[in-house]
C-alpha atoms as a PDB file:
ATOM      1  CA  UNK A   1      -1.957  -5.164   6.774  1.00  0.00           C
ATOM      2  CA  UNK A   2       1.170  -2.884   6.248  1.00  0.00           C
ATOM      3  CA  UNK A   3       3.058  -1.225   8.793  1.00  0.00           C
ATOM      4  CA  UNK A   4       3.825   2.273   8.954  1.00  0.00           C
ATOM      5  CA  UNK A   5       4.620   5.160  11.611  1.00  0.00           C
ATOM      6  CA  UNK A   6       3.063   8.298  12.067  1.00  0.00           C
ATOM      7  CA  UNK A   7       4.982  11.801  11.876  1.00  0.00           C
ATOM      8  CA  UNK A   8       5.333  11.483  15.793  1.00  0.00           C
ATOM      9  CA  UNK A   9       7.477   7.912  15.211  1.00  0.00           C
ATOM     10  CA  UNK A  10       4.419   6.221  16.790  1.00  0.00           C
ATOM     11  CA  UNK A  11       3.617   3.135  14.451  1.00  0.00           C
ATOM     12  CA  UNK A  12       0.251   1.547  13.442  1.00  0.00           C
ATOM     13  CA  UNK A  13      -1.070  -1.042  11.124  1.00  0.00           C
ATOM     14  CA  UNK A  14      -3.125  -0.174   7.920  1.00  0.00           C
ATOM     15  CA  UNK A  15      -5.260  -2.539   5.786  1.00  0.00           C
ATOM     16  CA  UNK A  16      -3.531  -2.538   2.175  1.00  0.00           C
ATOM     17  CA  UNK A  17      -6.682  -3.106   0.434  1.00  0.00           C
ATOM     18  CA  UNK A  18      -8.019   0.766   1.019  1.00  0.00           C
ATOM     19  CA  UNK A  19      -5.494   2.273  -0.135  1.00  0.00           C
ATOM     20  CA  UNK A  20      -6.725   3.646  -3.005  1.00  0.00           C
ATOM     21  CA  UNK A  21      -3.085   6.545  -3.867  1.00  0.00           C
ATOM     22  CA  UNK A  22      -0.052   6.902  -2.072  1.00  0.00           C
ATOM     23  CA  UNK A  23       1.436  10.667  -2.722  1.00  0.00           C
ATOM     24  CA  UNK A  24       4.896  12.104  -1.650  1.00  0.00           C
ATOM     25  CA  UNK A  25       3.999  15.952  -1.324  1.00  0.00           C
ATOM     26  CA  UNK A  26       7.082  15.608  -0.139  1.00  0.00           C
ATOM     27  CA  UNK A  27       5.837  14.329   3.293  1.00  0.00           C
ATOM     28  CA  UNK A  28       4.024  10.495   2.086  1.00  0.00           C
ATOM     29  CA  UNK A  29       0.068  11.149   2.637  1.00  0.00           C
ATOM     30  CA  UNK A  30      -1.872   7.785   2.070  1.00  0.00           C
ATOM     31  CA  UNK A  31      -5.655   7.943   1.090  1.00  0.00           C
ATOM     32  CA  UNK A  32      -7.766   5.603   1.957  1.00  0.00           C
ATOM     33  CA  UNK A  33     -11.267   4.538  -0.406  1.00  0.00           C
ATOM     34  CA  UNK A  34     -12.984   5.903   2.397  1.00  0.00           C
ATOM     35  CA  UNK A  35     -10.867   9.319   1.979  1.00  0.00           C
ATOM     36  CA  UNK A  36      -9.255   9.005   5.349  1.00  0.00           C
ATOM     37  CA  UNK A  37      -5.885  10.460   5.228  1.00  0.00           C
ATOM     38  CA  UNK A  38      -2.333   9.600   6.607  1.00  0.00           C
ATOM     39  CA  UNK A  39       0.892  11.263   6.628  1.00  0.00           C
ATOM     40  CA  UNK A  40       3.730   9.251   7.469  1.00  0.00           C
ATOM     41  CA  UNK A  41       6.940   9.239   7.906  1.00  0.00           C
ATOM     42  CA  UNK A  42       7.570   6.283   5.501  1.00  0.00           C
ATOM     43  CA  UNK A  43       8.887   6.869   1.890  1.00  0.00           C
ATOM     44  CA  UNK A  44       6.348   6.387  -0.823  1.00  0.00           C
ATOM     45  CA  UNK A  45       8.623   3.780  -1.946  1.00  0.00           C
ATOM     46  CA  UNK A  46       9.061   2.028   1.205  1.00  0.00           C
ATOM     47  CA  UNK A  47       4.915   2.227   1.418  1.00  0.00           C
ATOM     48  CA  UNK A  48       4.492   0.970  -1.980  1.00  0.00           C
ATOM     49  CA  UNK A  49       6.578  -1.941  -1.936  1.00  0.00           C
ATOM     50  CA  UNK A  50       5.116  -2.803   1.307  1.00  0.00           C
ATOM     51  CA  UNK A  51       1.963  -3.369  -0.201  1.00  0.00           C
ATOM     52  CA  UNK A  52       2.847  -5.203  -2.557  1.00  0.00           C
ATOM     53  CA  UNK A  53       4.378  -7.999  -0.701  1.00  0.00           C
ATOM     54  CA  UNK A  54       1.190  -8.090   1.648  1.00  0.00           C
ATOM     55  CA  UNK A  55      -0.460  -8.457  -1.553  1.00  0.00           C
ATOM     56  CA  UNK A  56       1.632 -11.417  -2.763  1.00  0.00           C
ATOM     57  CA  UNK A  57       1.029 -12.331   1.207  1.00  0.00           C
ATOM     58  CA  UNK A  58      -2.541 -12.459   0.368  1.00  0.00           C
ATOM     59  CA  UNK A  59      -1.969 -14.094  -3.009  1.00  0.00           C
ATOM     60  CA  UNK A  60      -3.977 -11.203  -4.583  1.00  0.00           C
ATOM     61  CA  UNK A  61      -1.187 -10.619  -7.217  1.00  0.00           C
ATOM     62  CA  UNK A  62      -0.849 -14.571  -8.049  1.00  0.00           C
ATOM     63  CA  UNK A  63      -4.667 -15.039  -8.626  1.00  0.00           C
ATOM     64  CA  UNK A  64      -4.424 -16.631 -12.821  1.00  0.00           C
ATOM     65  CA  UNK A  65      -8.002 -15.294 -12.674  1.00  0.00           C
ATOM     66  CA  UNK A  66      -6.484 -11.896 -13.285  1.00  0.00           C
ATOM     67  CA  UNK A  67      -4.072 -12.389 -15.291  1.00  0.00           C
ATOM     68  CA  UNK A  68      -4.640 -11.918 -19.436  1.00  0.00           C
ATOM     69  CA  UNK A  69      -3.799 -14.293 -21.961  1.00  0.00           C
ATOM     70  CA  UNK A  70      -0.578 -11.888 -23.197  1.00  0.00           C
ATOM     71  CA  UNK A  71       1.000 -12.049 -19.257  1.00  0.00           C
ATOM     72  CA  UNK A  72       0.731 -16.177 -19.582  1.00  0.00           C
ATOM     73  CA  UNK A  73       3.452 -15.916 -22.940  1.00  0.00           C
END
């Protein structure tokens, strides 16, 4: 789960693994797989580096499974 806050400042928690893009047009707007949207106040920076460290939280990004032969070199 990442954190981010709402264009009224009020915060909430969203599950990384649905976000499927993360725009700046210029305000951020998150889509969801489902194609639920969220504008937040967060930069699409800020939101993107946020998911990855709940994704190296999760160890989805340090799975060898995933990896290819050429990242192991």
């Amino acid at each position: 789960m990442i954190r981010v806050t709402r264009l009224n400042k009020t915060e909430f928690t969203l599950n990384a693994l649905y976000i499927e893009k993360v725009e700046s047009f210029p305000d951020t707007t998150i889509t969801l797989t489902t194609g639920t949207k969220y504008v937040v106040l967060d930069s699409a920076v800020e939101v993107n580096s946020r998911i990855i460290k709940f994704y190296k939280a999760v160890q989805l990004l340090s799975n060898p499974h995933i990896w290819s032969e050429e990242d192991e070199e």
